[in-house]
Structures are given as structure tokens and as C-alpha cells.
N, C-alpha and C. Protein backbone atom coordinates (compact mmCIF):
# COMPACT_ATOMS: atom_id res chain seq x y z
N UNK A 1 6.53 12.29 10.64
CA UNK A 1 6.40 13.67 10.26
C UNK A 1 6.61 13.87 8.75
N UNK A 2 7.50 12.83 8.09
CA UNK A 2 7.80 13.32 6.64
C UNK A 2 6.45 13.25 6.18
N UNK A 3 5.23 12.51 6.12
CA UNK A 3 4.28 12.02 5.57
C UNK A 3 3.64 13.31 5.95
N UNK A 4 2.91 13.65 6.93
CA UNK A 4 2.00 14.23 7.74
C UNK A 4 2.65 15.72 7.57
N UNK A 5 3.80 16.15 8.08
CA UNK A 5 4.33 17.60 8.34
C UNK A 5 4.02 18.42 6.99
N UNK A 6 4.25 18.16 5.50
CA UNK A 6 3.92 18.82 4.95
C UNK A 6 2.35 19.04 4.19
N UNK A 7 1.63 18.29 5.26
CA UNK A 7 0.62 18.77 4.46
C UNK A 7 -0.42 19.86 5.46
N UNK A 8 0.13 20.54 5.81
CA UNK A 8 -0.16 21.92 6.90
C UNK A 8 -0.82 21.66 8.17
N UNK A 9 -1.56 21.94 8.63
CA UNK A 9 -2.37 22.28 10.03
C UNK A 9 -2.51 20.74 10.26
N UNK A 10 -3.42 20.50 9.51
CA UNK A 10 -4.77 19.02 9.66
C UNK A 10 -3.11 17.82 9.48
N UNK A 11 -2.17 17.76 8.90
CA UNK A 11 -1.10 17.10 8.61
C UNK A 11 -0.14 16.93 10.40
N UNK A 12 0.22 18.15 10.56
CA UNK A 12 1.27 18.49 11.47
C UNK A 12 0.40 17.82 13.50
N UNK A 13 -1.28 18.44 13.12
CA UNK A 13 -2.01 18.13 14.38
C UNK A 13 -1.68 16.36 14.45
N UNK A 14 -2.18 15.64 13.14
CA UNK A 14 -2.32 14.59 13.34
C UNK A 14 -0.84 13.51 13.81
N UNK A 15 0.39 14.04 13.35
CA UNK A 15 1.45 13.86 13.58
C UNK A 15 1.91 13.77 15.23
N UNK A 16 1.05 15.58 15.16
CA UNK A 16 1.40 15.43 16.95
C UNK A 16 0.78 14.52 17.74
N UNK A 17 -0.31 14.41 17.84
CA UNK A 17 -1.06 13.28 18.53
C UNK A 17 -0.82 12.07 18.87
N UNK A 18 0.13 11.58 17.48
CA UNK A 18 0.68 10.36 17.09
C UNK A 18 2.02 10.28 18.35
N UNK A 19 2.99 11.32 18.02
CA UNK A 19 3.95 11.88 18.60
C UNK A 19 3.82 11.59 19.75
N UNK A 20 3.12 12.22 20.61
CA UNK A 20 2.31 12.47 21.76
C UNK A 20 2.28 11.40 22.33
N UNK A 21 1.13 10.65 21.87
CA UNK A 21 0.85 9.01 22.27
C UNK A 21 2.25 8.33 22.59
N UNK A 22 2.86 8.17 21.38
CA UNK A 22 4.00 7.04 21.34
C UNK A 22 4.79 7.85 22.65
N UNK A 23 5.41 8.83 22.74
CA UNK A 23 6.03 9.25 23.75
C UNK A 23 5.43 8.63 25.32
N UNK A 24 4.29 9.25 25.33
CA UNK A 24 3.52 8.42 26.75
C UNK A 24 3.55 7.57 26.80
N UNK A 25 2.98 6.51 26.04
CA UNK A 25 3.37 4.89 26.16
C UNK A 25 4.03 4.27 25.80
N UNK A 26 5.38 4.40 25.65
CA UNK A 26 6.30 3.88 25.42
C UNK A 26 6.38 2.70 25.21
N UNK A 27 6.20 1.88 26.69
CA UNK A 27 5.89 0.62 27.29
C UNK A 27 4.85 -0.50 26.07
N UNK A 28 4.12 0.47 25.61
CA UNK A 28 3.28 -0.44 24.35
C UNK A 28 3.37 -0.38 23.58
N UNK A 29 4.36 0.68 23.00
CA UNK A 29 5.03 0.50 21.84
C UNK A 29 6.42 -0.46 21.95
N UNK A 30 6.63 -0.82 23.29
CA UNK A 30 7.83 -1.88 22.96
C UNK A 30 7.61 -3.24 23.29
N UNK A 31 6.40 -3.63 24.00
CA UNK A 31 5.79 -4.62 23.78
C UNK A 31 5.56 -5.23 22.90
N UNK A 32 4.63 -4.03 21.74
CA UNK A 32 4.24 -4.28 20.68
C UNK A 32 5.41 -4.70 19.49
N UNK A 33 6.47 -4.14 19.41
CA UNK A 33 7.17 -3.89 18.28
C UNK A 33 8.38 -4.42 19.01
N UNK A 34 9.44 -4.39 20.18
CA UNK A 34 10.36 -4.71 20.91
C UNK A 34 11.39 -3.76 20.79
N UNK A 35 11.09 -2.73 20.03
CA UNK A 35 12.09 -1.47 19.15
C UNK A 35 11.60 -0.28 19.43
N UNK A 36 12.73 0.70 19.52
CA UNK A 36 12.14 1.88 20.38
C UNK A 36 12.30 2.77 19.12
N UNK A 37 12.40 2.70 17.75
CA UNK A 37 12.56 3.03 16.74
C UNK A 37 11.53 2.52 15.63
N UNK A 38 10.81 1.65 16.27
CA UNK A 38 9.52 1.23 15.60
C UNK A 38 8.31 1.88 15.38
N UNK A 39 7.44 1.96 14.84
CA UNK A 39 6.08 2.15 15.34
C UNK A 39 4.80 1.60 15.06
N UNK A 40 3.90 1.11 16.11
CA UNK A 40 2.99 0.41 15.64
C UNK A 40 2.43 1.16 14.99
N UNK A 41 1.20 0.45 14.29
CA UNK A 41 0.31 0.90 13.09
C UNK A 41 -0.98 0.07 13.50
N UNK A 42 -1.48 -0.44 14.59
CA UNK A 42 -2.65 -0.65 14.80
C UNK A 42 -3.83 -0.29 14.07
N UNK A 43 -4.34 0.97 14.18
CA UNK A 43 -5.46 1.55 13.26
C UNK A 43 -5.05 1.31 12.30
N UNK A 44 -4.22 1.49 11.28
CA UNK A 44 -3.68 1.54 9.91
C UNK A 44 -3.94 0.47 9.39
N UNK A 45 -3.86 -0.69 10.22
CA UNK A 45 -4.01 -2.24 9.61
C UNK A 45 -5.53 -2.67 9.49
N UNK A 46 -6.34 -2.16 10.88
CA UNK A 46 -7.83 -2.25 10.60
C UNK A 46 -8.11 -1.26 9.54
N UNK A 47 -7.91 -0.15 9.13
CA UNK A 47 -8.48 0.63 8.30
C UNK A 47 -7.76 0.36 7.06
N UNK A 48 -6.87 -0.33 6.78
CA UNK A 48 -6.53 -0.83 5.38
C UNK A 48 -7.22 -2.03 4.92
N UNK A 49 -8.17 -2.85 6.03
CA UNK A 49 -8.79 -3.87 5.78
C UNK A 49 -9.97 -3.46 5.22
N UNK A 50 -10.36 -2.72 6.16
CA UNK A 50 -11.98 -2.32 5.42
C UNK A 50 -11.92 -1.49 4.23
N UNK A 51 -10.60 -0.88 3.90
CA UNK A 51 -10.80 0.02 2.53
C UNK A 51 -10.62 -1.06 1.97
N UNK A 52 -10.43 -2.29 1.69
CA UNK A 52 -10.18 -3.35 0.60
C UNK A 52 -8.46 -3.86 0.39
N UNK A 53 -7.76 -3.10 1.16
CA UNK A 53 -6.12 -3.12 0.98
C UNK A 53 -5.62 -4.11 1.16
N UNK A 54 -6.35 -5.29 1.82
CA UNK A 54 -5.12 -6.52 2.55
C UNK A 54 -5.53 -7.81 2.01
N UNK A 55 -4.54 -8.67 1.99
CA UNK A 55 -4.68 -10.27 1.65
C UNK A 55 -5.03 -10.73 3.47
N UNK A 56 -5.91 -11.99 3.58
CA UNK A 56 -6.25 -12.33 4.48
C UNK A 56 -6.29 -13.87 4.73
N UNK A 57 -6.07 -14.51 5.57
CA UNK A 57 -6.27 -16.18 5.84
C UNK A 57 -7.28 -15.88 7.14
N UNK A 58 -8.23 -17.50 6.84
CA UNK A 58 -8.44 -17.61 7.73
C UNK A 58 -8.38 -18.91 8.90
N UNK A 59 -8.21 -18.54 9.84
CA UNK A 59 -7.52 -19.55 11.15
C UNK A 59 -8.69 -20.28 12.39
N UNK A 60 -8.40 -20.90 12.73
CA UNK A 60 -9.17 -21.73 14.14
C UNK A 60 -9.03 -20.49 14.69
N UNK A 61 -9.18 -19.91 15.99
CA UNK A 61 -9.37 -19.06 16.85
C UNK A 61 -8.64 -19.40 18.03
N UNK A 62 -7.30 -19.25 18.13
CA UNK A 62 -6.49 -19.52 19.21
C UNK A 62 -7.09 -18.74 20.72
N UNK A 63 -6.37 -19.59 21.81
CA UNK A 63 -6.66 -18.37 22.98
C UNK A 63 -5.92 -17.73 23.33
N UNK A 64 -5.74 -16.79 24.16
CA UNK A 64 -4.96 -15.96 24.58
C UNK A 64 -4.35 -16.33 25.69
N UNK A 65 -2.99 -16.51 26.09
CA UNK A 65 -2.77 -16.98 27.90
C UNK A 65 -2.05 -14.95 28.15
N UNK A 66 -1.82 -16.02 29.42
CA UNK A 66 -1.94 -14.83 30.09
C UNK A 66 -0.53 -13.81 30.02
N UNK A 67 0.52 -14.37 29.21
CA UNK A 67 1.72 -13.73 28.97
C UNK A 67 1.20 -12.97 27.85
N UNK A 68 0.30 -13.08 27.10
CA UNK A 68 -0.45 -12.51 25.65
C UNK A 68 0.27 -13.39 25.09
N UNK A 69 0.39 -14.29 24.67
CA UNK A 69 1.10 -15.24 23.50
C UNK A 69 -0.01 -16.23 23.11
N UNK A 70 -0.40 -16.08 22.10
CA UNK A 70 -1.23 -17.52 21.67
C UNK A 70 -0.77 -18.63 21.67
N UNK A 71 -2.18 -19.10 22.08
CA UNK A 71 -2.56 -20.73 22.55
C UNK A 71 -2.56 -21.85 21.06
N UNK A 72 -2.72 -22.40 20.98
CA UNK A 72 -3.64 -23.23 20.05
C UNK A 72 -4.96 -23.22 20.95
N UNK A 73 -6.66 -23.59 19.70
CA UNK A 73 -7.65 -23.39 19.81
C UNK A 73 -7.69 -24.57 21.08
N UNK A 74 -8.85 -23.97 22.58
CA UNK A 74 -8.68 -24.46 23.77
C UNK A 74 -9.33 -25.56 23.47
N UNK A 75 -9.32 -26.37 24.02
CA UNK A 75 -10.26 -27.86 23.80
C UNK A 75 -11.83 -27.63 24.48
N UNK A 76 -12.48 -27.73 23.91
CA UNK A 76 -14.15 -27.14 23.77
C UNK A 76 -14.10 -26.37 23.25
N UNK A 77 -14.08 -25.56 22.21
CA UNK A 77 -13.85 -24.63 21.66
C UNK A 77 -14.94 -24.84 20.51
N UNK A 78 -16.08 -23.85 20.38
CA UNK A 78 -17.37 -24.49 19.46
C UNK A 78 -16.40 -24.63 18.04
N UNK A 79 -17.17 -25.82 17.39
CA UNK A 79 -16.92 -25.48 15.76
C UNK A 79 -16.47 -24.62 15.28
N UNK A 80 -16.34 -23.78 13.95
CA UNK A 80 -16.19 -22.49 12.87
C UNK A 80 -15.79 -21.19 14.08
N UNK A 81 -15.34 -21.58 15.27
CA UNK A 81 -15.20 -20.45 15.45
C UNK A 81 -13.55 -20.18 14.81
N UNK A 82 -13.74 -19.08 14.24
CA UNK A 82 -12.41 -18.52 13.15
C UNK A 82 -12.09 -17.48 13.91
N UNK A 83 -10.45 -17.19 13.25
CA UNK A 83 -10.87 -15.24 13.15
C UNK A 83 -9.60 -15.24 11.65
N UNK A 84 -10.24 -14.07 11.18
CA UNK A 84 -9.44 -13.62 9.81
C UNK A 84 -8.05 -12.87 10.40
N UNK A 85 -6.48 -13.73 9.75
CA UNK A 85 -5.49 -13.34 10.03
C UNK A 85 -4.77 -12.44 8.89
N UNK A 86 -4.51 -10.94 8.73
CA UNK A 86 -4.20 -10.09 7.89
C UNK A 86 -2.40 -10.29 7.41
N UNK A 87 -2.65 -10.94 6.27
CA UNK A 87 -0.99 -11.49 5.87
C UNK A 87 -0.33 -10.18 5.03
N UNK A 88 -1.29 -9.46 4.30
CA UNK A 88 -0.25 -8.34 3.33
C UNK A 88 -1.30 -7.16 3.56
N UNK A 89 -0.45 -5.84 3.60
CA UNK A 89 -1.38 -4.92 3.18
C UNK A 89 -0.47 -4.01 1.82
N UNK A 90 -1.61 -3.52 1.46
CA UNK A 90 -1.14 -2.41 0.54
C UNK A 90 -0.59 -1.01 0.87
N UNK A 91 0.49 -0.82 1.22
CA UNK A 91 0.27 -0.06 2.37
C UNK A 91 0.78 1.17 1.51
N UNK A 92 1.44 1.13 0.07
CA UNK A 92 1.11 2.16 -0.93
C UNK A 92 -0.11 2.78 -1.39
N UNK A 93 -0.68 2.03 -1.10
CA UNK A 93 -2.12 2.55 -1.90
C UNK A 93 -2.46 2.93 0.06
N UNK A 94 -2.46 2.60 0.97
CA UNK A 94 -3.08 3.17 1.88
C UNK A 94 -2.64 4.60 2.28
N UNK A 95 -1.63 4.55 2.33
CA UNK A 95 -0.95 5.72 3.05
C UNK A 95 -0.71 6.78 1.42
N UNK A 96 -0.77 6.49 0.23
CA UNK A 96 -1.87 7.41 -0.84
C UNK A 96 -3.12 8.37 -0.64
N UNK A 97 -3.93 7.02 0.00
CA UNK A 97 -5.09 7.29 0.52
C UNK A 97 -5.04 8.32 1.13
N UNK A 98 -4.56 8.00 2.51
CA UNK A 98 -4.19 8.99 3.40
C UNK A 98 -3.67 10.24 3.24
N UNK A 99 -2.65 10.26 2.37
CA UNK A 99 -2.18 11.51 1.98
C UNK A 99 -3.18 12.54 1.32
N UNK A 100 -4.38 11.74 0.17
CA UNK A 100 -5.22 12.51 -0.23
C UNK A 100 -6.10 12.79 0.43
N UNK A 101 -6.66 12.53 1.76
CA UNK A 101 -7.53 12.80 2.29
C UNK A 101 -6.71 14.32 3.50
N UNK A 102 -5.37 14.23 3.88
CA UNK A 102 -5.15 14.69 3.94
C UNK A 102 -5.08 16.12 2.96
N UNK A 103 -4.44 15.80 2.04
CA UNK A 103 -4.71 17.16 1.26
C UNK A 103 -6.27 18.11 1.44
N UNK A 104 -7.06 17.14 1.19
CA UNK A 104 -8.70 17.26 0.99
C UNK A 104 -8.58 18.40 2.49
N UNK A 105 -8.55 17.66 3.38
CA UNK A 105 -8.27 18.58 4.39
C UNK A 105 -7.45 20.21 4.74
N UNK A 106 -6.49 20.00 3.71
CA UNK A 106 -5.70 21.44 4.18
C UNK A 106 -6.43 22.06 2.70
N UNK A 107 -7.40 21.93 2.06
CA UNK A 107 -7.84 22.60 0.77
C UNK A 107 -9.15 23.19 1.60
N UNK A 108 -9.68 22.80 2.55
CA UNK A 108 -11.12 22.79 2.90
C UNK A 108 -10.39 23.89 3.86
N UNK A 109 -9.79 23.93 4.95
CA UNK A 109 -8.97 24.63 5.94
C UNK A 109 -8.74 25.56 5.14
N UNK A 110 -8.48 26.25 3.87
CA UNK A 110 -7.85 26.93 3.42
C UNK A 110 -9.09 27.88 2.97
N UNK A 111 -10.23 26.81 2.55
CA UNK A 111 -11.76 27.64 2.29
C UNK A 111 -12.56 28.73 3.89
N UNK A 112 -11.87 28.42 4.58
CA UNK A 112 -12.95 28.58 5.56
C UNK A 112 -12.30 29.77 6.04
């Protein structure tokens, strides 16, 4: 809410939603994080990638078992198959971002 609450309507909705969610699923937010004081940031990490925000490696392509814990890559496993592992984000410059697009939003709300 500190981020989101003051920047009016378009700020406070998006907060709630957030709010909202984490309350209902609890269960995957403590999966995810093991802390009931945590919060994931799922979207935040894909959308800091594609704005340009993150340092990245890239890895063999582990599998998944069935506890969700990675495997090492299964044996047959074609060649180059990769996937890009996200080591840093910028998460000043993202949540910047965010804030200004927020603003952008309660200026436009304010036109209409």
C-alpha cells in the first residue's frame, strides 16, 4: 500500500486486487516464499525482464519432479535445450517505472 495507496483511485484499485489475491491464496504465497509476511512478485520479475531491468544466465533446462523441485536435465533431453535464469533485477528503476505510470494514470483520471 505505501507504493500504490498514494497515488489515488488507479493506485489504491491496484493494491486491492493485490490484497485480495494474496489473502485468498495464501497457500501460494507460502509455498512460494515459506513466509506469511512475504510477497511474491511473479509478474514483476517477467515484466522487469522485458523492460530491459535484469541480469540473466543461461542454464541446461532442468525437469520438474513432482514435489516441484528441480531435477538436473533428464537423460534424453535434446541438445541447446536452455532456459534463461533471472539473477538481478533492477527493481529501483522498476518499481520507478511503475510509480510513473501510475501517476500517468491518476493525471488522465483526473482529465476525464
Amino acid at each position: 500500500m505505501t507504493l500504490f495507496g498514494p497515488r489515488g483511485k488507479p493506485g489504491r484499485y491496484l493494491a486491492g486486487i493485490l490484497v485480495n489475491y494474496l489473502e485468498r491464496r495464501e497457500n501460494l504465497v507460502l509455498m512460494g516464499t515459506g513466509d506469511r509476511n512475504s510477497w511474491p512478485v511473479w509478474d514483476e520479475g517477467t515484466v522487469a525482464h522485458l523492460l530491459g531491468l535484469t541480469k540473466s544466465e543461461v542454464h541446461p533446462r532442468p525437469g520438474l519432479r513432482d514435489d516441484l523441485k528441480f531435477d538436473q536435465p533428464p537423460a534424453g533431453r535434446p541438445p541447446g535445450s536452455t532456459f534463461r535464469w533471472v539473477t538481478w533485477i533492477d527493481s529501483e528503476k522498476l518499481w520507478e517505472d511503475f510509480g510513473r505510470k501510475l501517476d500517468w494514470a491518476l493525471r488522465e483520471e483526473g482529465t476525464k
